[in-house]
C-alpha atoms as a PDB file:
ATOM      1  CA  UNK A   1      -0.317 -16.743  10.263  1.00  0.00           C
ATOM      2  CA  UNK A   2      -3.978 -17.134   8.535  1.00  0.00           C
ATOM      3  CA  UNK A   3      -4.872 -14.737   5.805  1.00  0.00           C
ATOM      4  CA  UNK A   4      -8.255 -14.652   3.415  1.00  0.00           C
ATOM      5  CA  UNK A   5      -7.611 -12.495   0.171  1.00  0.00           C
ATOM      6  CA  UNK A   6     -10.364 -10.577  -0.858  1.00  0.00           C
ATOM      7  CA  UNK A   7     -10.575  -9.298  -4.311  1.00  0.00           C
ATOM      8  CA  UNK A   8     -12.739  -6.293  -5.901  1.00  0.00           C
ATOM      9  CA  UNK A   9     -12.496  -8.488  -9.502  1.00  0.00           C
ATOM     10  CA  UNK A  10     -14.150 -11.475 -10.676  1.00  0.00           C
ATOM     11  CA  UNK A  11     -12.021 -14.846 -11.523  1.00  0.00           C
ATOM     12  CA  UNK A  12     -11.840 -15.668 -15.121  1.00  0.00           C
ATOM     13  CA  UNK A  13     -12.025 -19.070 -16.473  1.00  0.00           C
ATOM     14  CA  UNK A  14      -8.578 -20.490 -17.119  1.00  0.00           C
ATOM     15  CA  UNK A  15      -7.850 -23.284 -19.655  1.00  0.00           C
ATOM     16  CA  UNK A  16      -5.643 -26.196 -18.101  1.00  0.00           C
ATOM     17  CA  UNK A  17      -2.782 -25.126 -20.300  1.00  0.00           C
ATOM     18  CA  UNK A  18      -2.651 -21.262 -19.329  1.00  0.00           C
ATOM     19  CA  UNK A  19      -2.195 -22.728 -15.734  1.00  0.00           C
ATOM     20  CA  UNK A  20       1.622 -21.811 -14.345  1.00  0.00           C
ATOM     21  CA  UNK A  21       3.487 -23.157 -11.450  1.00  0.00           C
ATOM     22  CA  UNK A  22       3.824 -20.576  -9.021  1.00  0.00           C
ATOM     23  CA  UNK A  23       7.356 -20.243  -9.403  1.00  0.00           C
ATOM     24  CA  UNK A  24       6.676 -19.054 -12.528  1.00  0.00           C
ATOM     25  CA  UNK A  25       4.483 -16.164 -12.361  1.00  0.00           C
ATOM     26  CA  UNK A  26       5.669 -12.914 -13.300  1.00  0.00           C
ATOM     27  CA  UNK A  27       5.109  -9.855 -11.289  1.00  0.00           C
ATOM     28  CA  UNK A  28       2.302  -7.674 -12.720  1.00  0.00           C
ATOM     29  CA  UNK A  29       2.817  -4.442 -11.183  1.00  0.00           C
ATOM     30  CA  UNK A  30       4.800  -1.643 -13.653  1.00  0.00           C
ATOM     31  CA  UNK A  31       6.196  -0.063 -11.309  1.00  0.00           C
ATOM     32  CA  UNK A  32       8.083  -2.085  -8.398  1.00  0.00           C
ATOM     33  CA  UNK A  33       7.217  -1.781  -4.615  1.00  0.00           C
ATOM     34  CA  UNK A  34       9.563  -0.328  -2.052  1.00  0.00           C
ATOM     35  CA  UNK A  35       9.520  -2.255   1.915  1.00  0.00           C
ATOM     36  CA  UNK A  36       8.450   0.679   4.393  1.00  0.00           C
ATOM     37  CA  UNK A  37       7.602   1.085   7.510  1.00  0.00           C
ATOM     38  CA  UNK A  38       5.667   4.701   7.685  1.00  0.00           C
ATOM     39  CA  UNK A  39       2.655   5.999   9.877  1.00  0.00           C
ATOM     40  CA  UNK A  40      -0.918   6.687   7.518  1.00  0.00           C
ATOM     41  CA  UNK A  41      -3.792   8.419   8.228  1.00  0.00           C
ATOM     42  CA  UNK A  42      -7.246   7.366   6.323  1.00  0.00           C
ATOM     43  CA  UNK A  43     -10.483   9.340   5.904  1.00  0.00           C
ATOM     44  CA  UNK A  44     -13.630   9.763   4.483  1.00  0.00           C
ATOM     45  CA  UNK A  45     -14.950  12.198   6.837  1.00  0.00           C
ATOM     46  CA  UNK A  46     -12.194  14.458   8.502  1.00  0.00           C
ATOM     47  CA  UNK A  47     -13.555  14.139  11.741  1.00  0.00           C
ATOM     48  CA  UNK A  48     -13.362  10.632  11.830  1.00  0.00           C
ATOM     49  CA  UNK A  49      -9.912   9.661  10.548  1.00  0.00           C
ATOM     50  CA  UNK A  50      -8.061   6.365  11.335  1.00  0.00           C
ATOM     51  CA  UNK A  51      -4.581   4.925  11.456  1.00  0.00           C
ATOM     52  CA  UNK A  52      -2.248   2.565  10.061  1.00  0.00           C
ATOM     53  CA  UNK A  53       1.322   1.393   9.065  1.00  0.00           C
ATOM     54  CA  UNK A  54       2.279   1.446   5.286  1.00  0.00           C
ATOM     55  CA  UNK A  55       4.733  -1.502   4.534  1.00  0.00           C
ATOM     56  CA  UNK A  56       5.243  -1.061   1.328  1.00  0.00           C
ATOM     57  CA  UNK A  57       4.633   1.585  -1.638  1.00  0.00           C
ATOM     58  CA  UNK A  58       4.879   2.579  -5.059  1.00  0.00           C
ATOM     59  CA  UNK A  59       4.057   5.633  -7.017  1.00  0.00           C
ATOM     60  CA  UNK A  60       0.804   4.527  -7.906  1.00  0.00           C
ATOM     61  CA  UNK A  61      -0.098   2.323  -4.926  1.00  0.00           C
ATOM     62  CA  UNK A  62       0.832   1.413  -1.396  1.00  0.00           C
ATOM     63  CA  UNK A  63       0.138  -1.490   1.123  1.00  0.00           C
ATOM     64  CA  UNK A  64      -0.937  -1.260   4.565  1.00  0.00           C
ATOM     65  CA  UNK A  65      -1.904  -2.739   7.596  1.00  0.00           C
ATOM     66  CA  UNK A  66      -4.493  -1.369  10.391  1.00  0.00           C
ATOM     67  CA  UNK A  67      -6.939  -2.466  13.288  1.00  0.00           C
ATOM     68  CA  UNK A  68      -9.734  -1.243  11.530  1.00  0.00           C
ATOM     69  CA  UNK A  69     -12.136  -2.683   8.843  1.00  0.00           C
ATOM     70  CA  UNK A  70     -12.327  -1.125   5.205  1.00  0.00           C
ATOM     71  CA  UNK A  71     -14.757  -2.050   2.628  1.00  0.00           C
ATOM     72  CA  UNK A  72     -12.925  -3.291  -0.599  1.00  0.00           C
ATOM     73  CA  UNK A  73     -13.650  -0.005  -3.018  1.00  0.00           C
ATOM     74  CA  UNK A  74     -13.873   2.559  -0.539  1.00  0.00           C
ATOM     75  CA  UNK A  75     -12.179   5.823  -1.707  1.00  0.00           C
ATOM     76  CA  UNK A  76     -10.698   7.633   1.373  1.00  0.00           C
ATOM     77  CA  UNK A  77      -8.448  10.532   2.446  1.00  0.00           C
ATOM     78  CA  UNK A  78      -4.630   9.659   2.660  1.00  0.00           C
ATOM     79  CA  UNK A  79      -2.122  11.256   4.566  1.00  0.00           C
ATOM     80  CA  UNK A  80       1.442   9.526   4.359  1.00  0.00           C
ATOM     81  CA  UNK A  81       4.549  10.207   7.160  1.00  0.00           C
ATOM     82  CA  UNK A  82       7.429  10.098   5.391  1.00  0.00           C
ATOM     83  CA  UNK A  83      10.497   9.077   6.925  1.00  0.00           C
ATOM     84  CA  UNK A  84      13.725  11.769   6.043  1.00  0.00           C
ATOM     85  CA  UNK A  85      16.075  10.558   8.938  1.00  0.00           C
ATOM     86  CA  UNK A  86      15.990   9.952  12.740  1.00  0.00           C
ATOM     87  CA  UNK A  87      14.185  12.799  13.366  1.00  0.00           C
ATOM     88  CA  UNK A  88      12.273  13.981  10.445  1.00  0.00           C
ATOM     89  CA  UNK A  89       9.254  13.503   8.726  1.00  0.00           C
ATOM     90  CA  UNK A  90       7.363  14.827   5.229  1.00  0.00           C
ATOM     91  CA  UNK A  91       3.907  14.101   4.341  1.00  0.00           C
ATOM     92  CA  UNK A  92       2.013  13.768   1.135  1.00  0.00           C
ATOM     93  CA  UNK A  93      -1.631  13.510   0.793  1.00  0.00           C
ATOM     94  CA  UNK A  94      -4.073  12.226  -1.422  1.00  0.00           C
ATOM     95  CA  UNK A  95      -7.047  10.287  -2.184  1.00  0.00           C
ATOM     96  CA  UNK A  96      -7.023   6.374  -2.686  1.00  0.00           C
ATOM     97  CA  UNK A  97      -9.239   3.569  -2.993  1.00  0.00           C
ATOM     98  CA  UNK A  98      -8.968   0.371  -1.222  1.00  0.00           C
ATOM     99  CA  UNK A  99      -8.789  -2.610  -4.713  1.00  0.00           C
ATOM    100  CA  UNK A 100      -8.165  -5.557  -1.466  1.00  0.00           C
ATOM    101  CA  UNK A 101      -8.358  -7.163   1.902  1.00  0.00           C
ATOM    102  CA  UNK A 102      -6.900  -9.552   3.630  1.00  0.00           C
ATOM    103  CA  UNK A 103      -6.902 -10.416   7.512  1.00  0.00           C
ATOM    104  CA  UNK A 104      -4.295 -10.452   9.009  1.00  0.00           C
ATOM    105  CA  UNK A 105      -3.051 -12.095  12.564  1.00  0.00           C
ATOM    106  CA  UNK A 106       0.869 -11.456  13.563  1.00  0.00           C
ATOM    107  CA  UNK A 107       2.242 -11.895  17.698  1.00  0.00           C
ATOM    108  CA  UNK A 108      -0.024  -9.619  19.897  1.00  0.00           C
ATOM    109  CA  UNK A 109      -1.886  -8.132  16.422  1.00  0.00           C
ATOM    110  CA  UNK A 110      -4.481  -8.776  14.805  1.00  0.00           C
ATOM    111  CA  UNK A 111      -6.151  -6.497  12.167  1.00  0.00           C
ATOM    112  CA  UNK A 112      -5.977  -6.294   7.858  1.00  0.00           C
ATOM    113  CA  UNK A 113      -3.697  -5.920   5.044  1.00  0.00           C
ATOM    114  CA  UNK A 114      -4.495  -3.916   2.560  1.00  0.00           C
ATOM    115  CA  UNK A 115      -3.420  -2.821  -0.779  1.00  0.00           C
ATOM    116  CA  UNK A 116      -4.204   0.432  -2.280  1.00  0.00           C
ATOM    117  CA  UNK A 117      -4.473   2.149  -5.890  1.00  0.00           C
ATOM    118  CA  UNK A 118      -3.778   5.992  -5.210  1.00  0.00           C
ATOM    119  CA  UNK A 119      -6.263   8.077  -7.444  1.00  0.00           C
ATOM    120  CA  UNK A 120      -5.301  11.696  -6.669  1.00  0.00           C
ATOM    121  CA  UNK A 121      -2.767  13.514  -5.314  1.00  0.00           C
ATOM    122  CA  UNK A 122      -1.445  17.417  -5.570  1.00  0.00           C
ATOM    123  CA  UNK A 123       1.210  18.057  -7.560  1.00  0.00           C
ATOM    124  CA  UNK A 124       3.793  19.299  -4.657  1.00  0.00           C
ATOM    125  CA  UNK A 125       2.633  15.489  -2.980  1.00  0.00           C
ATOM    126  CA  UNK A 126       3.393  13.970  -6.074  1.00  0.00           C
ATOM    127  CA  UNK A 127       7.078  15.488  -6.247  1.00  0.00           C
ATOM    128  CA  UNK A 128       7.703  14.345  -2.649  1.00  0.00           C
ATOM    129  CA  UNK A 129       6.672  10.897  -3.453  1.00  0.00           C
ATOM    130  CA  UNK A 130       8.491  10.639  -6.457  1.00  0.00           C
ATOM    131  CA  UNK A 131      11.626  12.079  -4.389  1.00  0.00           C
ATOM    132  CA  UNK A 132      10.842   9.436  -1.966  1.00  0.00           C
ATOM    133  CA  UNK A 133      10.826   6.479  -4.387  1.00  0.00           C
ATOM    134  CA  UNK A 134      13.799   7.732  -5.847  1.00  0.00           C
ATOM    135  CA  UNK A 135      15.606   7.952  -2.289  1.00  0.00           C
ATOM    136  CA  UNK A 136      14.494   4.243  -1.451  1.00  0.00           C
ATOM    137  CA  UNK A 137      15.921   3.027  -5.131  1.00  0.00           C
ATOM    138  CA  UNK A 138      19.015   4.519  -4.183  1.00  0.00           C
ATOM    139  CA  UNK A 139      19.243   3.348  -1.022  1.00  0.00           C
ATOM    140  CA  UNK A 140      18.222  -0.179  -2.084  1.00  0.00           C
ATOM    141  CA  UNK A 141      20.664  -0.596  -5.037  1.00  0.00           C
ATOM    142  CA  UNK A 142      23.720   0.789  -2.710  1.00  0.00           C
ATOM    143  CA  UNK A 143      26.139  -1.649  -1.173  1.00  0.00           C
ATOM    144  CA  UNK A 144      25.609  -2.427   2.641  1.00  0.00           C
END
């Protein structure tokens, strides 16, 4: 599997002794990621609106993988399926903006990975998601 990270940020200089071994470096993100696997829809016109797979979200961000080729910064139209059993989905909606890129090649697949900071969101979509989150805590701190 081949990937090439894209960033929207410029690297900073590092002195040799700010320099940590990989095992050592702390997560960055204040508010943890939950492993999905949950249908997205992404605009910026709403007649031309495209698809993806979220793998993994937050209440501030989510990552994602599609066929189709973003620009790093571009703000677009979300739509999120939310899983609620077998049969059942919710959705929120939103706007977010695309902060990186990476290609991405997996059996059969090929296509992007892509992380993204959500920017707006309606207050009844904010509840679900926060109701969401909460459900996948639960769900990962109870015993198998």
């Amino acid at each position: 599997m081949r990937s090439t990270k894209t960033y929207t940020k410029t690297l900073l200089p590092v002195k040799e002794d700010e320099i940590l071994e990989s095992s050592s470096i702390v997560e960055r993100r204040q508010h943890p990621r939950y492993l999905v696997n949950v249908p997205i829809d992404l605009w910026q016109t709403p007649e031309a609106v495209l698809g993806g797979v979220v793998t993994d979200m937050s209440e501030v961000g989510l990552g994602f993988r599609s066929t189709h080729e973003i620009k790093i910064s571009t703000d677009l139209g979300i739509r999120v399926y939310l899983s609620r059993g077998e049969f059942s989905f919710d959705s929120i909606e939103g706007t977010g903006r695309i902060i990186w890129r990476t290609a991405h090649q997996e059996q059969g697949w090929k296509g992007y990975r892509y992380g993204m900071y959500i920017l707006k969101m309606a207050s009844y979509s904010r509840d679900r998601l926060t109701k969401y989150i909460q459900m996948l805590q639960e769900e990962e701190s109870s015993p198998h």
